[in-house]
C-alpha atoms as a PDB file:
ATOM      1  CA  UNK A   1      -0.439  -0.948   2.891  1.00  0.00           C
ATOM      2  CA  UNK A   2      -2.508  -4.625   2.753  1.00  0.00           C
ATOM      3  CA  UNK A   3      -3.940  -6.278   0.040  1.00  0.00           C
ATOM      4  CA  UNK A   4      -4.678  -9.981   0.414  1.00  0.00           C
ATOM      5  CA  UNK A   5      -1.936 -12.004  -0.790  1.00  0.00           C
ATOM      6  CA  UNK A   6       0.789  -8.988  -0.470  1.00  0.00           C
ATOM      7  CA  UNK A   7       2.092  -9.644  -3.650  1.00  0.00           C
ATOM      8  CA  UNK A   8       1.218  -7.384  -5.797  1.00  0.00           C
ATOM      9  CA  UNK A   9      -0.560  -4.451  -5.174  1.00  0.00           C
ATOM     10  CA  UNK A  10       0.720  -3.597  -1.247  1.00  0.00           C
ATOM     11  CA  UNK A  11       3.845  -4.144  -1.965  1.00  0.00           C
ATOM     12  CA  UNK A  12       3.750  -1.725  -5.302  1.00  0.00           C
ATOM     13  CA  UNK A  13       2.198   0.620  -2.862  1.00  0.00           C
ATOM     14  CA  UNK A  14       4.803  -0.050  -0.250  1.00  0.00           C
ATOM     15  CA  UNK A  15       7.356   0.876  -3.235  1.00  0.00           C
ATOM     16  CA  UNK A  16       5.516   3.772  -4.735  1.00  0.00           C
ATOM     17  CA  UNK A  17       5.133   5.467  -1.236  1.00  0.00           C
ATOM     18  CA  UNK A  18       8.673   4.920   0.407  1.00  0.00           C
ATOM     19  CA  UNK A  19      10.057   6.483  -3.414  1.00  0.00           C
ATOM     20  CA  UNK A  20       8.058   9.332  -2.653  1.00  0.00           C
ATOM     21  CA  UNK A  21       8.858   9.785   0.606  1.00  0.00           C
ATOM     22  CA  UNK A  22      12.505  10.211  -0.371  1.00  0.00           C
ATOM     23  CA  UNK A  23      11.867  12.934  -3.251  1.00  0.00           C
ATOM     24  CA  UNK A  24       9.697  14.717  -0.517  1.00  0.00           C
ATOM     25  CA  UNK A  25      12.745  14.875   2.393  1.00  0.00           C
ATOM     26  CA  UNK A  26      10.190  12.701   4.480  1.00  0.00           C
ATOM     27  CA  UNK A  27      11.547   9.107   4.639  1.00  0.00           C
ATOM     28  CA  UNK A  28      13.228   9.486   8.301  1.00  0.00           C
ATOM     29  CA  UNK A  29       9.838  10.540   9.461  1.00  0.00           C
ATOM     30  CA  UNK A  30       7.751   7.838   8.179  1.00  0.00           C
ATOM     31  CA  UNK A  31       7.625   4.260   8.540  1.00  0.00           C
ATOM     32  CA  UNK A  32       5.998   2.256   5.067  1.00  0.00           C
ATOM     33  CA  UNK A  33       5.121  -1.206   5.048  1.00  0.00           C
ATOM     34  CA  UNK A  34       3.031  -3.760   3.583  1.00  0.00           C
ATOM     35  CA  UNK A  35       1.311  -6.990   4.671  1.00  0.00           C
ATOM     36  CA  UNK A  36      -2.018  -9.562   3.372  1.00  0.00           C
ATOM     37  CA  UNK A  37      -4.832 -10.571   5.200  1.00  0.00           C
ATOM     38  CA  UNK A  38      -4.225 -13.894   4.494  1.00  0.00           C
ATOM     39  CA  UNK A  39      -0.584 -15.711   4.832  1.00  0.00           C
ATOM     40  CA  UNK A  40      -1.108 -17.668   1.475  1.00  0.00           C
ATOM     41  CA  UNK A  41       2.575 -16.069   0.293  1.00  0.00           C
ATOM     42  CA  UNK A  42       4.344 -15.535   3.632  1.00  0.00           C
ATOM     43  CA  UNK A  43       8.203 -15.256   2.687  1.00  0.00           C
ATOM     44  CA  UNK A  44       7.919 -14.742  -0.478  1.00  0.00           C
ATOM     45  CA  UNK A  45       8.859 -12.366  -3.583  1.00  0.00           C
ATOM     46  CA  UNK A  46       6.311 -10.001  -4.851  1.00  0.00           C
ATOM     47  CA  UNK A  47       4.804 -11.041  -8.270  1.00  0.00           C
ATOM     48  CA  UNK A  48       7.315 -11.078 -11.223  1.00  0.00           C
ATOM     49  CA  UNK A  49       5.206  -8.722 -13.232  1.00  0.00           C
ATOM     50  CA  UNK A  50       4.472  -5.861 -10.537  1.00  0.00           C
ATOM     51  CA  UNK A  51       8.727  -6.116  -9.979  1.00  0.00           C
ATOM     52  CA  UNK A  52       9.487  -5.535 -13.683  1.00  0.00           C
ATOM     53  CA  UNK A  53       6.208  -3.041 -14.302  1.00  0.00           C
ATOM     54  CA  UNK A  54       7.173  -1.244 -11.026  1.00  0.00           C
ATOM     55  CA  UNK A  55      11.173  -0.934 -11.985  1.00  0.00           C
ATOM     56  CA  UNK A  56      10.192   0.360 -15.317  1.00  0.00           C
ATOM     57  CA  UNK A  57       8.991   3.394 -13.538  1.00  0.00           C
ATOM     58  CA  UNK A  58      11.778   3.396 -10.899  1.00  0.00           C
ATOM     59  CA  UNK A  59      10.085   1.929  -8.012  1.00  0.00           C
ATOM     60  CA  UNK A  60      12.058  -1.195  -6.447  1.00  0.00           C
ATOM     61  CA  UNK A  61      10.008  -4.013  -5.009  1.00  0.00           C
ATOM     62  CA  UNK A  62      12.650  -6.984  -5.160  1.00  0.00           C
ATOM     63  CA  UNK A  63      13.885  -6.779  -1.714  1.00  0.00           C
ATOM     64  CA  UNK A  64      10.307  -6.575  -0.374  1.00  0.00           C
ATOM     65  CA  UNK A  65       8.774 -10.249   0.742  1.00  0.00           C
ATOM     66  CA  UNK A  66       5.051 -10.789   1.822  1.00  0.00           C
ATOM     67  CA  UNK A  67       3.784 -11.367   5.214  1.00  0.00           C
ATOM     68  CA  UNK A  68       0.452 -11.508   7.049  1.00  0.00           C
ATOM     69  CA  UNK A  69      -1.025  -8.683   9.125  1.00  0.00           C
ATOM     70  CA  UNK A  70       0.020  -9.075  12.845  1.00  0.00           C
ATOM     71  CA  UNK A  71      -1.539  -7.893  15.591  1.00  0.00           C
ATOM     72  CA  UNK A  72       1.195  -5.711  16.696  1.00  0.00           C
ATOM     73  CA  UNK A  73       0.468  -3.649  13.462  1.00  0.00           C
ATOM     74  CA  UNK A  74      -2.621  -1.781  14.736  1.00  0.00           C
ATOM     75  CA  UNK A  75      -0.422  -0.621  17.376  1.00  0.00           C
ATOM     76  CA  UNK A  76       2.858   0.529  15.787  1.00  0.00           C
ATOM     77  CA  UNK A  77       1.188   2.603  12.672  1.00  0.00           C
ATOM     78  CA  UNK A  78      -0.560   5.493  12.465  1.00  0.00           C
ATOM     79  CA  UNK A  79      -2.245   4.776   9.395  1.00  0.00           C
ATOM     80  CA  UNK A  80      -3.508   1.231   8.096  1.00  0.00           C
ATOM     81  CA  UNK A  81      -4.696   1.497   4.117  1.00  0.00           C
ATOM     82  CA  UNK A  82      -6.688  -1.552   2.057  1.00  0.00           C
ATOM     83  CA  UNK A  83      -6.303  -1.676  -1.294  1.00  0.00           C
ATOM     84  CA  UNK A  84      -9.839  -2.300  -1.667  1.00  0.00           C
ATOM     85  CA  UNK A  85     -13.263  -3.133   0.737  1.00  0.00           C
ATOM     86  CA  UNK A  86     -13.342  -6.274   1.050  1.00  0.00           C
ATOM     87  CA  UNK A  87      -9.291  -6.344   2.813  1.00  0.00           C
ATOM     88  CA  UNK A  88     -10.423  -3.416   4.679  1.00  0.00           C
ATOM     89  CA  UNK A  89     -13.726  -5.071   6.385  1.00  0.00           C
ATOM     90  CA  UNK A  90     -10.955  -7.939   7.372  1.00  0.00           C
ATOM     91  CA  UNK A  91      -8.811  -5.342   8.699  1.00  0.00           C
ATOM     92  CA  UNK A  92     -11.822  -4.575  10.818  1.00  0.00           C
ATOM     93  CA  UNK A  93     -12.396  -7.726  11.942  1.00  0.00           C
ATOM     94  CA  UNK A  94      -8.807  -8.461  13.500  1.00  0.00           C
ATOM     95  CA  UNK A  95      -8.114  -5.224  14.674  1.00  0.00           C
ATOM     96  CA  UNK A  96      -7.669  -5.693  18.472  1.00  0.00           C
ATOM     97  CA  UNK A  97     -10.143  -3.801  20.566  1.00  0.00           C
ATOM     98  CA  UNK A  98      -7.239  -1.088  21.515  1.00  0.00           C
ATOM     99  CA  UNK A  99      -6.392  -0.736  17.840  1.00  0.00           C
ATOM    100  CA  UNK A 100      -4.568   2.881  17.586  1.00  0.00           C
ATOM    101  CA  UNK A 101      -4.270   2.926  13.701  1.00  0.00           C
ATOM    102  CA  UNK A 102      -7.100   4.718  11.774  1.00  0.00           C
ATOM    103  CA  UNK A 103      -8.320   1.859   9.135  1.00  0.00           C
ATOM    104  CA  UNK A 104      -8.963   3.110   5.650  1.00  0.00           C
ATOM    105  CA  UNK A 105      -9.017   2.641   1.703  1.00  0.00           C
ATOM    106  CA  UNK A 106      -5.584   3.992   0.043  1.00  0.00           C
ATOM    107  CA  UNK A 107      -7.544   5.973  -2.306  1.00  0.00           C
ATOM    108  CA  UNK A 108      -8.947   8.160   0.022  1.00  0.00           C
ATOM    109  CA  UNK A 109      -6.032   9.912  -0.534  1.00  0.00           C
ATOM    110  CA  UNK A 110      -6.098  10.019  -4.514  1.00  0.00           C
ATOM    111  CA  UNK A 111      -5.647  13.633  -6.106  1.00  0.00           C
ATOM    112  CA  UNK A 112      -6.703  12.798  -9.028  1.00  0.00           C
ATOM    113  CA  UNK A 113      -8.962   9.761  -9.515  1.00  0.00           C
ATOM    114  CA  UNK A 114     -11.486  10.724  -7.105  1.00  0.00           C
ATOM    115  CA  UNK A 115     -13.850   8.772  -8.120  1.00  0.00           C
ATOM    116  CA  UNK A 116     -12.237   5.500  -7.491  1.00  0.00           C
ATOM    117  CA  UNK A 117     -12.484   3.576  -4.346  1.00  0.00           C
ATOM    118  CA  UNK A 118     -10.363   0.521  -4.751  1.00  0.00           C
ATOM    119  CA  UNK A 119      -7.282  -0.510  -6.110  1.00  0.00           C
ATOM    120  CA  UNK A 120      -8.461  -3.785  -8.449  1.00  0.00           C
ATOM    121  CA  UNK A 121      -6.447  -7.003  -8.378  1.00  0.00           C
ATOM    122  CA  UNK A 122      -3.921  -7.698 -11.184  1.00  0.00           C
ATOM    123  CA  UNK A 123      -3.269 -10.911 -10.161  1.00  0.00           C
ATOM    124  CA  UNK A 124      -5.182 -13.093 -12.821  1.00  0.00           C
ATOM    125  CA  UNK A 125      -5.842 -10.287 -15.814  1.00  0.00           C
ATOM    126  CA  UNK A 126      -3.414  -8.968 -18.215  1.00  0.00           C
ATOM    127  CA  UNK A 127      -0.497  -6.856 -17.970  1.00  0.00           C
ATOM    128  CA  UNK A 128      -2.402  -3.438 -18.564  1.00  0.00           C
ATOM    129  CA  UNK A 129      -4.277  -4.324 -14.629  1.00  0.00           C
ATOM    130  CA  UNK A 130      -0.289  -3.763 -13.018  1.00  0.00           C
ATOM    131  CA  UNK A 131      -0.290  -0.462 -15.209  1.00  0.00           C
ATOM    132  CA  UNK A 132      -3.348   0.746 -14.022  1.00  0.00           C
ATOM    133  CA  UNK A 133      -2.252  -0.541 -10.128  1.00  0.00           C
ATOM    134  CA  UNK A 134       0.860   2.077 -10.275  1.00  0.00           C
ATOM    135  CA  UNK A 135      -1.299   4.921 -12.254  1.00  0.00           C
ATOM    136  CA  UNK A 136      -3.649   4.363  -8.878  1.00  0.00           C
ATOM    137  CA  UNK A 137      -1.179   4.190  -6.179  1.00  0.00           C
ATOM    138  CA  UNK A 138       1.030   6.533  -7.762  1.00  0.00           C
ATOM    139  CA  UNK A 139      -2.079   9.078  -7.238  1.00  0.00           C
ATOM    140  CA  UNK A 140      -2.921   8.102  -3.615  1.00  0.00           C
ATOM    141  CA  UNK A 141       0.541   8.167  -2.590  1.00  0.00           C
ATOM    142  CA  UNK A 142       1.541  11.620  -3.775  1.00  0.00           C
ATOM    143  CA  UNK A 143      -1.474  12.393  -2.127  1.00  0.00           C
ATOM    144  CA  UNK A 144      -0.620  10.916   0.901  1.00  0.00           C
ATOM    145  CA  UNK A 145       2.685  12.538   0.870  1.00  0.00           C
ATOM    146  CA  UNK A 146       0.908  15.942   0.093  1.00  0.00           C
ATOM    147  CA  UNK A 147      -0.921  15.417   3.417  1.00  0.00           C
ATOM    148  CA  UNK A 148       2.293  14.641   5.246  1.00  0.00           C
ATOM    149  CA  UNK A 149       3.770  17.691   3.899  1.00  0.00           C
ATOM    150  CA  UNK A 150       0.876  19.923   5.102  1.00  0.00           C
ATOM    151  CA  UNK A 151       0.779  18.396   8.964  1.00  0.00           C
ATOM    152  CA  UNK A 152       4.706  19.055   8.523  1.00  0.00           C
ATOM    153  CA  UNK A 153       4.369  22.558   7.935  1.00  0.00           C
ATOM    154  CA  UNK A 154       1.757  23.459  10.346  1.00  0.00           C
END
């Protein structure tokens, strides 16, 4: 899961997906992580507000702490999911020529919001943007999990 900073919306989807994961019987078989583009908040917490709006649903994000993308990333996941384009073209442009991970947009795998491509930054709007950040990766993850299930069973 990367976003830019990895404050607030990859680590909520970090959360979201490793919760999910454990309802589903799945979270021996998958590795979840989350990392920024850039290193502006290397070490540190993820955003207050995505914490508290994240716990209030039952996810827990206060252990997590950002970092940046390494290299060794593209190598050791399957899967590499942006939170929105413009993280996902600089995805592309540090991916190492013998990148294994298949690069994409976290909701590609929405169920329900279809129609949506990225997951907007929170960051500098109002408390209703970290709502609407779970309602989105709450979607994309169960639908990731869906497709986990499915692979699983055939």
């Amino acid at each position: 899961m990367v976003c830019m900073g990895n404050i607030c919306r990859s680590p909520t989807a970090e959360g979201v997906l490793r919760a999910k994961l454990e309802a589903a019987g799945l979270a021996r078989e998958v590795r979840v992580d989350s990392a920024g583009t850039h290193g502006y908040h290397v070490g540190e917490a993820p955003d207050p507000r995505a914490v508290r709006f994240a716990a209030a649903r039952g996810y827990d994000l206060a252990r997590l702490r950002a970092r940046r993308v390494a290299r060794e990333d593209f190598s050791r996941y399957d899967w590499i999911l942006a939170m929105d384009e413009d993280n996902l073209t600089r995805l592309r442009q540090i991916a190492p020529d013998d990148a294994g991970a298949d690069l994409g947009l976290l909701m590609d795998h929405a169920l329900r919001h279809s129609g949506v491509r990225e997951v907007p930054d929170p960051y500098y709007g109002a408390a209703a943007g970290f709502e609407r950040v779970l309602d989105l990766v709450e979607d994309a993850c169960e639908g990731i999990v869906a497709r986990l299930l499915r692979a699983r069973s055939s």
